[in-house]
Protein backbone atom coordinates (compact mmCIF):
# COMPACT_ATOMS: atom_id res chain seq x y z
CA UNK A 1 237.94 63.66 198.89
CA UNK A 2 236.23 63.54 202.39
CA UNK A 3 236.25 66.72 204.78
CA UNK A 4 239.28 65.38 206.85
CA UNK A 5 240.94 65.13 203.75
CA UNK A 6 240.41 68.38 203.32
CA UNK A 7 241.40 69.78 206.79
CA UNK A 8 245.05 67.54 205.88
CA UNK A 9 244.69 69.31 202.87
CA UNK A 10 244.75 72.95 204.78
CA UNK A 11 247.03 71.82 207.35
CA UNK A 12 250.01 70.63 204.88
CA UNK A 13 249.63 73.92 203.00
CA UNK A 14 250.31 75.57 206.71
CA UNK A 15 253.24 73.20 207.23
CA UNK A 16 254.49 73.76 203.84
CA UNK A 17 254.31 77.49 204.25
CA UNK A 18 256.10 77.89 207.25
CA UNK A 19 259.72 77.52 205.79
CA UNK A 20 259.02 78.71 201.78
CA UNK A 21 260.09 82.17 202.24
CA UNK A 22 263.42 80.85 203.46
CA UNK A 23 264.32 79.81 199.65
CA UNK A 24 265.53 83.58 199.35
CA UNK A 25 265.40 85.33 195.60
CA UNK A 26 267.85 83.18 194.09
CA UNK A 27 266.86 80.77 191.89
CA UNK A 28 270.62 79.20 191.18
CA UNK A 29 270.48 75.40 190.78
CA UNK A 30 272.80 75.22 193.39
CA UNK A 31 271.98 77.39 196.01
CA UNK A 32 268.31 76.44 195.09
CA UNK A 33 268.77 72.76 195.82
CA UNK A 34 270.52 73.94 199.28
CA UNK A 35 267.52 75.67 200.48
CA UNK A 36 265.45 72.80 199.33
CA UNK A 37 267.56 70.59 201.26
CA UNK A 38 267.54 72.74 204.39
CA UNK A 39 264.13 72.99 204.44
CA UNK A 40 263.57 69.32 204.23
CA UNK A 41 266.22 68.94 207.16
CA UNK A 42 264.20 71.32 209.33
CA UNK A 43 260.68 69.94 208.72
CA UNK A 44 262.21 66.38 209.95
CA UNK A 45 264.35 67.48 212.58
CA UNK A 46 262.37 69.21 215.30
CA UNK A 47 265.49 70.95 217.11
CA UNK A 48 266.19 72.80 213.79
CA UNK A 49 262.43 73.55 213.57
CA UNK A 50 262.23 74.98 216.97
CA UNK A 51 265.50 77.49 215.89
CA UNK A 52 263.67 78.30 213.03
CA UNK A 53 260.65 78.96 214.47
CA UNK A 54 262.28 81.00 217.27
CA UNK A 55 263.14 83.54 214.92
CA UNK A 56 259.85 83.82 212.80
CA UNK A 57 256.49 84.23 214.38
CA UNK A 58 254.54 84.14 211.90
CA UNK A 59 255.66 80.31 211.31
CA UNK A 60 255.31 79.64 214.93
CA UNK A 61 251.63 80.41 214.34
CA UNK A 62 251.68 77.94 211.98
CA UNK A 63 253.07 75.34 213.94
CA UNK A 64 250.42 76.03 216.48
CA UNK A 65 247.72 76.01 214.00
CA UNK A 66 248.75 72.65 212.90
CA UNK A 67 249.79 70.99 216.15
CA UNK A 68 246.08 72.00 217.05
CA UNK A 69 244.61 70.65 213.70
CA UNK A 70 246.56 67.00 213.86
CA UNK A 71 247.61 66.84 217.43
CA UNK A 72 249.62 63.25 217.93
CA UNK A 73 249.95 63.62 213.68
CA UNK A 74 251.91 66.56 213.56
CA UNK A 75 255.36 64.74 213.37
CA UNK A 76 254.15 62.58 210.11
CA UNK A 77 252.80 65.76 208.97
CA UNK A 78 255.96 67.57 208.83
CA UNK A 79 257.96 64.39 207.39
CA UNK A 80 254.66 64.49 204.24
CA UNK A 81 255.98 67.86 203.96
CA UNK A 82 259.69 67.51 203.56
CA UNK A 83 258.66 64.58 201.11
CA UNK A 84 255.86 67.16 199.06
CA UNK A 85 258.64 70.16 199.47
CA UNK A 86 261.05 67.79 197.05
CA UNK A 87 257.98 67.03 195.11
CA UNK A 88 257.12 71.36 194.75
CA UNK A 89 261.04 72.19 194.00
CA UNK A 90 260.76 69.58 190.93
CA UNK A 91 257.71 70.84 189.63
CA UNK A 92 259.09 74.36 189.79
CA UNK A 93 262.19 73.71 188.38
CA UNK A 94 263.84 74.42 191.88
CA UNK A 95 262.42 78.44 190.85
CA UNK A 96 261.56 79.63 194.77
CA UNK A 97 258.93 82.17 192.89
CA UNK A 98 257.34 79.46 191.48
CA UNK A 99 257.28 77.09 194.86
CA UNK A 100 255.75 80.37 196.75
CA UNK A 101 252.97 80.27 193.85
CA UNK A 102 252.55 76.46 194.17
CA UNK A 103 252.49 76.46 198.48
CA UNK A 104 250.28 79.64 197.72
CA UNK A 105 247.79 77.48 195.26
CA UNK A 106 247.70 74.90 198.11
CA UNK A 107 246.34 76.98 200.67
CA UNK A 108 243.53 78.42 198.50
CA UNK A 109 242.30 74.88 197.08
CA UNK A 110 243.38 72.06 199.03
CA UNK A 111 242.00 70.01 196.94
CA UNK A 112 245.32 70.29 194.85
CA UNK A 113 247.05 68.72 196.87
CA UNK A 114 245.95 65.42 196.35
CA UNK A 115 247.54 65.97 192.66
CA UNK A 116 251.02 66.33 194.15
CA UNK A 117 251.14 63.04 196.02
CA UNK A 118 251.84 59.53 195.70
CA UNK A 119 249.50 56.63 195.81
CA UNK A 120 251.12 56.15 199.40
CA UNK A 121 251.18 59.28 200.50
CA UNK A 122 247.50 59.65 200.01
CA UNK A 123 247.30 56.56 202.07
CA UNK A 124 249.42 57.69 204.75
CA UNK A 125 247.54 60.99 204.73
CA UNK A 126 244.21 59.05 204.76
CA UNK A 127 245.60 56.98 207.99
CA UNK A 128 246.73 60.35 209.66
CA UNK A 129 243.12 61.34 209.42
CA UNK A 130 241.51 58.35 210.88
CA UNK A 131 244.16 58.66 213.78
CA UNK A 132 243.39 62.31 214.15
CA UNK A 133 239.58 60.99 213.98
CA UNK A 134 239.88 58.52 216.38
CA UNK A 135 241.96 60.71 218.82
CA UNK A 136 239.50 63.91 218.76
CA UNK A 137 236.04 61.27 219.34
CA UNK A 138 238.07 59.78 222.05
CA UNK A 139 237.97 56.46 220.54
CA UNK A 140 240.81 54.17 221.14
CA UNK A 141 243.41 53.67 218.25
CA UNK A 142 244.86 50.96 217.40
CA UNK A 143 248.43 51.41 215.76
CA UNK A 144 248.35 50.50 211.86
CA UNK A 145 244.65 50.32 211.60
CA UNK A 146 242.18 52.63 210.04
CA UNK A 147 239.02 53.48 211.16
């Protein structure tokens, strides 16, 4: 796994910790699978991120810290996220204690991540990263090409 790996690896941790404390205690199937469902909602809808974000700073920081990390990226970023969020609720069993430990494990060895995803979801990642690459050596992109 290469360094910008790595820094993709820190930054989806942020974006998945923003909403995970917004799964509440309950860990009913039902009301679990809502939460999960919201939270994918507001990673892919920015107007229902920006509400959310209104009313939490410490996820606004977040934000920043990743808009700042990925830049142009940031939108694929958060869509990765509501894809990995489904991914996190399965392997927990939909338990929100168990997500928070999961998100948690993600931030302190990103390096796990690249056990939660797909074959192309590591290639998406791996295309963010030349893009992000590309954009912060001021070299011109080219849509759909890696560098």
């Amino acid at each position: 796994m290469n360094l910008s790996l790595i820094v993709f690896g820190f930054s989806f941790a942020f974006v998945l910790a923003i909403p995970i404390h917004s799964f509440g205690e309950s860990s009913e199937g039902a009301i679990a699978q809502q939460a999960v469902g919201q939270t994918k909602n507001m990673l892919t809808d920015p107007t229902e991120r920006a509400k959310y974000m209104s009313t939490d700073a410490a996820a606004k920081k977040q934000d920043e810290k990743v808009r700042e990390l990925l830049g142009s990226q940031t939108e694929n970023a958060y869509e990765l996220a509501s894809q990995l969020t489904k991914t996190i609720s399965e392997r927990a069993g939909g338990d929100p204690k168990k997500m928070e430990e999961i998100v948690n494990s993600l931030v302190s060895d990103p390096k796990a991540l690249e056990k939660l995803l797909t074959p192309a979801q590591r290639e998406a990642i791996r295309s963010m990263a030349s893009e992000v690459e590309a954009q912060k050596s001021g070299k011109v992109s080219v849509p759909g090409r890696n560098h």
